[in-house]
N, C-alpha and C. Protein backbone atom coordinates (compact mmCIF):
# COMPACT_ATOMS: atom_id res chain seq x y z
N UNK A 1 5.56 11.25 -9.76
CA UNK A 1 4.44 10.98 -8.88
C UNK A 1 4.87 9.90 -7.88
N UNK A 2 4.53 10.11 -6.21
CA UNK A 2 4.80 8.94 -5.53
C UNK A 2 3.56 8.31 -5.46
N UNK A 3 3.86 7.25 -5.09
CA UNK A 3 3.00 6.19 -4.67
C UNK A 3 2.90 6.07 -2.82
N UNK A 4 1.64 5.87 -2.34
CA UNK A 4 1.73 5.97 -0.94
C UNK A 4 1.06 4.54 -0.39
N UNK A 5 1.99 3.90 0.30
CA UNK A 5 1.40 2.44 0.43
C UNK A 5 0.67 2.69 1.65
N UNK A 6 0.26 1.73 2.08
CA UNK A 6 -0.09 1.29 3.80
C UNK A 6 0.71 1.94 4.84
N UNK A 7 1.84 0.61 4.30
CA UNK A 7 3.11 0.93 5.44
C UNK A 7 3.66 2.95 4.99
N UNK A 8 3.62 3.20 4.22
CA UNK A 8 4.20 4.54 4.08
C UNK A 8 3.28 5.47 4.91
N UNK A 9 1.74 5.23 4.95
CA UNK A 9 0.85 5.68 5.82
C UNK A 9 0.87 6.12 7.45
N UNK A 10 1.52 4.63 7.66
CA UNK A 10 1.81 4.28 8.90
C UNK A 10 2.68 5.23 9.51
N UNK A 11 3.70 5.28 7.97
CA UNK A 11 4.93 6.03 9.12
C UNK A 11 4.55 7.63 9.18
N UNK A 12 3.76 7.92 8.09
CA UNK A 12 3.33 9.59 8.22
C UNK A 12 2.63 9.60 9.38
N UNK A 13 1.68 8.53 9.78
CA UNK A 13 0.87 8.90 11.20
C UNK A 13 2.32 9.08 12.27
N UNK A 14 3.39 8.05 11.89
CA UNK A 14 3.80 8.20 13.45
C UNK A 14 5.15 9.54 13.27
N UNK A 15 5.34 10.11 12.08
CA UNK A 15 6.29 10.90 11.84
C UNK A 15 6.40 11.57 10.41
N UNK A 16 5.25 12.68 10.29
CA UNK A 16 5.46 13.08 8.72
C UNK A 16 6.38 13.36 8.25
N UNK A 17 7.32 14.04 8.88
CA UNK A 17 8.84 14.57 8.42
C UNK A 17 9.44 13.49 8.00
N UNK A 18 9.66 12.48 8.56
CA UNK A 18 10.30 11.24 7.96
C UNK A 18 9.66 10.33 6.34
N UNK A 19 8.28 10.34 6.24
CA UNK A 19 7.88 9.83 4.89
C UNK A 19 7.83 10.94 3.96
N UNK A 20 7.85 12.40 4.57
CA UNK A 20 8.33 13.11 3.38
C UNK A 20 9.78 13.07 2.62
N UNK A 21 10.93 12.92 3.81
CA UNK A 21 12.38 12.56 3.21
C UNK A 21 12.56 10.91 2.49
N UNK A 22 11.22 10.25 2.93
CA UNK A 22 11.82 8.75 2.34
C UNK A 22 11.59 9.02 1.17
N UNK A 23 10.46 9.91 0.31
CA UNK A 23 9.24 9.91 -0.75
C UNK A 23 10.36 10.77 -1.99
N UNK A 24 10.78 12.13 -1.01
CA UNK A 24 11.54 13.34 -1.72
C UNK A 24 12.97 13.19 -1.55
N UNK A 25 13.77 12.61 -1.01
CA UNK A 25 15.10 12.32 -0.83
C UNK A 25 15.57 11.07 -0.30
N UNK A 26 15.09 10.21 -0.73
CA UNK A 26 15.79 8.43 -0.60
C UNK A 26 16.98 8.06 -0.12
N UNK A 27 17.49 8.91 -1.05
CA UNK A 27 19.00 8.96 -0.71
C UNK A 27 19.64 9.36 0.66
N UNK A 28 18.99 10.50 1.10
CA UNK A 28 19.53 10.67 2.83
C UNK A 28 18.70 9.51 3.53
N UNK A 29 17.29 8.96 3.39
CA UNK A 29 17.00 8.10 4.30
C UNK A 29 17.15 7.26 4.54
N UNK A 30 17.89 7.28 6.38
CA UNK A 30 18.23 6.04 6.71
C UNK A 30 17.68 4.98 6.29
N UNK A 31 18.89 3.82 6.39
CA UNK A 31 18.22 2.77 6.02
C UNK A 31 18.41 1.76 7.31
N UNK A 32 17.38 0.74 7.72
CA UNK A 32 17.73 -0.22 8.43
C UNK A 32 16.99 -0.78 8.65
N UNK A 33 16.27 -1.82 9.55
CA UNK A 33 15.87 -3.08 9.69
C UNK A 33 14.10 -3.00 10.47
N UNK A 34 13.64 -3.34 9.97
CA UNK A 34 12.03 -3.44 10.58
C UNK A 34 11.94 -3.32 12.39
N UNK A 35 11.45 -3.01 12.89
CA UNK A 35 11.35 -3.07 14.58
C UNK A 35 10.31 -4.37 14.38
N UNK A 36 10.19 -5.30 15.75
CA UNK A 36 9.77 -6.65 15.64
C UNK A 36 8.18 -6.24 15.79
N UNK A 37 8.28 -4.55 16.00
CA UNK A 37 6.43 -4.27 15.97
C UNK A 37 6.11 -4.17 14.57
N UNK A 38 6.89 -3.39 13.81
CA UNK A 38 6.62 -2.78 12.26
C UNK A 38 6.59 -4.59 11.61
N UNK A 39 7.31 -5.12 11.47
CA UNK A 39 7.26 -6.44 11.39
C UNK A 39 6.22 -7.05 11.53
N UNK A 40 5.63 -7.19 12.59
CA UNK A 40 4.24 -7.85 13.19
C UNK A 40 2.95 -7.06 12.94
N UNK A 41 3.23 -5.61 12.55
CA UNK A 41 2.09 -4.95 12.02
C UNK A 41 2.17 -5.37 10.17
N UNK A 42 3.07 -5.47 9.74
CA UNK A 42 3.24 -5.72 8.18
C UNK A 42 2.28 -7.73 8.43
N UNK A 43 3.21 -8.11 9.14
CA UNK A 43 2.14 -9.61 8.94
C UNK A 43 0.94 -9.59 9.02
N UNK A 44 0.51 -8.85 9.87
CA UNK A 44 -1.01 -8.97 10.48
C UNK A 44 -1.99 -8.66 9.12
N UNK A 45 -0.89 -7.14 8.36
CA UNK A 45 -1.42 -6.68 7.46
C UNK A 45 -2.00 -7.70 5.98
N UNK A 46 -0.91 -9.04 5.96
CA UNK A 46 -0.67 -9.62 4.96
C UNK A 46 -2.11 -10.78 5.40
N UNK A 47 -2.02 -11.16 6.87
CA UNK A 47 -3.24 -11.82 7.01
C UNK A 47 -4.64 -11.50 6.98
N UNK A 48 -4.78 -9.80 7.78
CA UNK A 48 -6.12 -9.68 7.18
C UNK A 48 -6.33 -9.75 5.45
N UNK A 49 -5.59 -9.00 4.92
CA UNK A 49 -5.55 -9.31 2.95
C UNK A 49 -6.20 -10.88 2.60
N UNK A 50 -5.53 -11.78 2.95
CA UNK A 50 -5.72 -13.31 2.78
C UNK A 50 -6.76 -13.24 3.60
N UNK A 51 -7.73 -13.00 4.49
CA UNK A 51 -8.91 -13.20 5.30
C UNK A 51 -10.13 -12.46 4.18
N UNK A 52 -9.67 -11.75 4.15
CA UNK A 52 -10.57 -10.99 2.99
C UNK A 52 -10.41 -11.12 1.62
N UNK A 53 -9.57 -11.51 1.26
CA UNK A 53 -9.67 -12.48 -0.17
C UNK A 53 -10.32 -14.08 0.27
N UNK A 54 -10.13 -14.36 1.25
CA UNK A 54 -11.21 -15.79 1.59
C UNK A 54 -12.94 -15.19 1.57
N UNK A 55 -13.19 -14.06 2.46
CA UNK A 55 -14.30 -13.73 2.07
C UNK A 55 -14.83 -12.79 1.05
N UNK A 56 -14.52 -12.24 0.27
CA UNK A 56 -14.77 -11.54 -1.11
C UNK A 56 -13.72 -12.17 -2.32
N UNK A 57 -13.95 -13.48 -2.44
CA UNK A 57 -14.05 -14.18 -3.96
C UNK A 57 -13.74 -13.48 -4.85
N UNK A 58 -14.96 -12.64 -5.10
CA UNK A 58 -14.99 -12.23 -6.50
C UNK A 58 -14.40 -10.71 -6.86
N UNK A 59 -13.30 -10.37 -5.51
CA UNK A 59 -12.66 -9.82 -5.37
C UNK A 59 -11.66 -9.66 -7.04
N UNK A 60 -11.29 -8.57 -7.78
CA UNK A 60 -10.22 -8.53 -8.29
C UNK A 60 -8.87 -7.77 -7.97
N UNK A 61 -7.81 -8.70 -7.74
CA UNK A 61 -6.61 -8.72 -7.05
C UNK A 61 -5.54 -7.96 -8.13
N UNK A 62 -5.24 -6.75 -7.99
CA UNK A 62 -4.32 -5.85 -8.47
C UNK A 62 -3.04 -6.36 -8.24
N UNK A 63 -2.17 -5.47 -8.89
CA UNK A 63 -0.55 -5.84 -8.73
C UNK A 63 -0.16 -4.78 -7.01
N UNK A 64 0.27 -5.37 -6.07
CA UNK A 64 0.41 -4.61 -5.09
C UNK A 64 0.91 -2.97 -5.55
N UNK A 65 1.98 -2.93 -5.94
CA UNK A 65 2.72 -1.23 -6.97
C UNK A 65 2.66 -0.93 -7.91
N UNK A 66 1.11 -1.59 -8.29
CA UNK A 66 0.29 -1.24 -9.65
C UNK A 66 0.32 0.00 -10.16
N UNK A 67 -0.09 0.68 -10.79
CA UNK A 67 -0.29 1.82 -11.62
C UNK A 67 -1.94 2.45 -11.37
N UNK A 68 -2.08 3.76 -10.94
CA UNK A 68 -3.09 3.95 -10.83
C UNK A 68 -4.17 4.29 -12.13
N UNK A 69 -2.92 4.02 -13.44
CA UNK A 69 -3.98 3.69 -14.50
C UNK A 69 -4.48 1.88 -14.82
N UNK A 70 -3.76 1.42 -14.45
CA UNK A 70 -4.03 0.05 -14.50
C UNK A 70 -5.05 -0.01 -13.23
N UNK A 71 -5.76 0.80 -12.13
CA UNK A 71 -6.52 0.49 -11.51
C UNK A 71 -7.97 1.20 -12.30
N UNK A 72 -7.48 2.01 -13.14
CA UNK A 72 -8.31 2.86 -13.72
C UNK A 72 -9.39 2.11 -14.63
N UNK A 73 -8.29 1.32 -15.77
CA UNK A 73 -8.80 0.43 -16.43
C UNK A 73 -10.13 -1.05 -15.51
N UNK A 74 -9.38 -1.11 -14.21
CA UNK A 74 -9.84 -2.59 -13.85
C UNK A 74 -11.13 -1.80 -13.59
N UNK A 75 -11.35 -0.38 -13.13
CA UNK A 75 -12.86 0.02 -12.21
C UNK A 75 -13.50 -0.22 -13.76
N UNK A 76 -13.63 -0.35 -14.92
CA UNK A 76 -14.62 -0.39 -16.63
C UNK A 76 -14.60 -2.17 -16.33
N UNK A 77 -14.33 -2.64 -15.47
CA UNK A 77 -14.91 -4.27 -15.33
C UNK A 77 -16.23 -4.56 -14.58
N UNK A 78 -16.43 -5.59 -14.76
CA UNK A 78 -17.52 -5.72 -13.12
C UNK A 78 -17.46 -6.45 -11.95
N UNK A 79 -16.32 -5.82 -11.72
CA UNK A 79 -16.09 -5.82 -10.63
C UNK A 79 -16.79 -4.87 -9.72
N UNK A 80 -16.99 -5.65 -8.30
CA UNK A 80 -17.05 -4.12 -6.73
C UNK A 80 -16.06 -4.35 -6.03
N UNK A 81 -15.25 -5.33 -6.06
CA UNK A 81 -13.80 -5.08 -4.79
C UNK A 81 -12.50 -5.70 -5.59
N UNK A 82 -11.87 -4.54 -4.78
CA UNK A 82 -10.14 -4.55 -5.60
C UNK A 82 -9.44 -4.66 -4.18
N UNK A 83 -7.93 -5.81 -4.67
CA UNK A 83 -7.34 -5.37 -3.92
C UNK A 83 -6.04 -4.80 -4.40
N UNK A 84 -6.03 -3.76 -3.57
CA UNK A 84 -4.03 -3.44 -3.96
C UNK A 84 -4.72 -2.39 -4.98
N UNK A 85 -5.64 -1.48 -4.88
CA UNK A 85 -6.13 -0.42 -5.75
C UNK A 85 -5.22 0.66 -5.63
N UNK A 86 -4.47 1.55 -6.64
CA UNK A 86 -3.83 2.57 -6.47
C UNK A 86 -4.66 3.76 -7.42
N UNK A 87 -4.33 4.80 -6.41
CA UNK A 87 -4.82 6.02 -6.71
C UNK A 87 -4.08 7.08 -6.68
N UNK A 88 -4.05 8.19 -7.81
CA UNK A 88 -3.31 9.87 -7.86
C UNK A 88 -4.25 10.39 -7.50
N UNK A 89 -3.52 11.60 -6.67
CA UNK A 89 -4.27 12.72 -6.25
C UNK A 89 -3.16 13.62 -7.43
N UNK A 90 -3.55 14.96 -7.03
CA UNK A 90 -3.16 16.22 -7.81
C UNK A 90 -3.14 17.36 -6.82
């Protein structure tokens, strides 16, 4: 099963063919260095997170490449906001 982050999101919007070879063949995909936009979109990403953990407190904060059974377990809390929630499809 893959896991589909943010950034993996990102790159299917700007090129599905490419996050299908990163996901299904690793091994051919290039490897190399952030562009100073992908970069500055990953920060921005890390600051809204910290903006919204300032305003939802009572937020419970997942492992970023958690397990979508370990998110499974946290939804039987009482909790209403997660961050870093992972989910399977089928």
């Amino acid at each position: 099963m893959h896991q589909l982050t943010k950034t993996d999101f990102k790159y299917y919007l700007d090129c599905p063919e490419s996050i299908w070879l990163l996901k299904n063949k690793p091994q051919v995909y290039p490897k190399g260095e952030f562009s100073l936009f992908a970069e500055k979109l990953i920060n921005e990403g890390y600051e809204v997170e910290a903006y919204a953990k300032q305003l939802f407190t009572n937020g419970l904060d997942l492992p970023e490449y958690g397990s979508p059974k370990e998110t499974q377990n946290a939804l039987t809390d009482a909790h209403n906001v997660y961050f870093q929630p992972s989910f399977s499809t089928t």
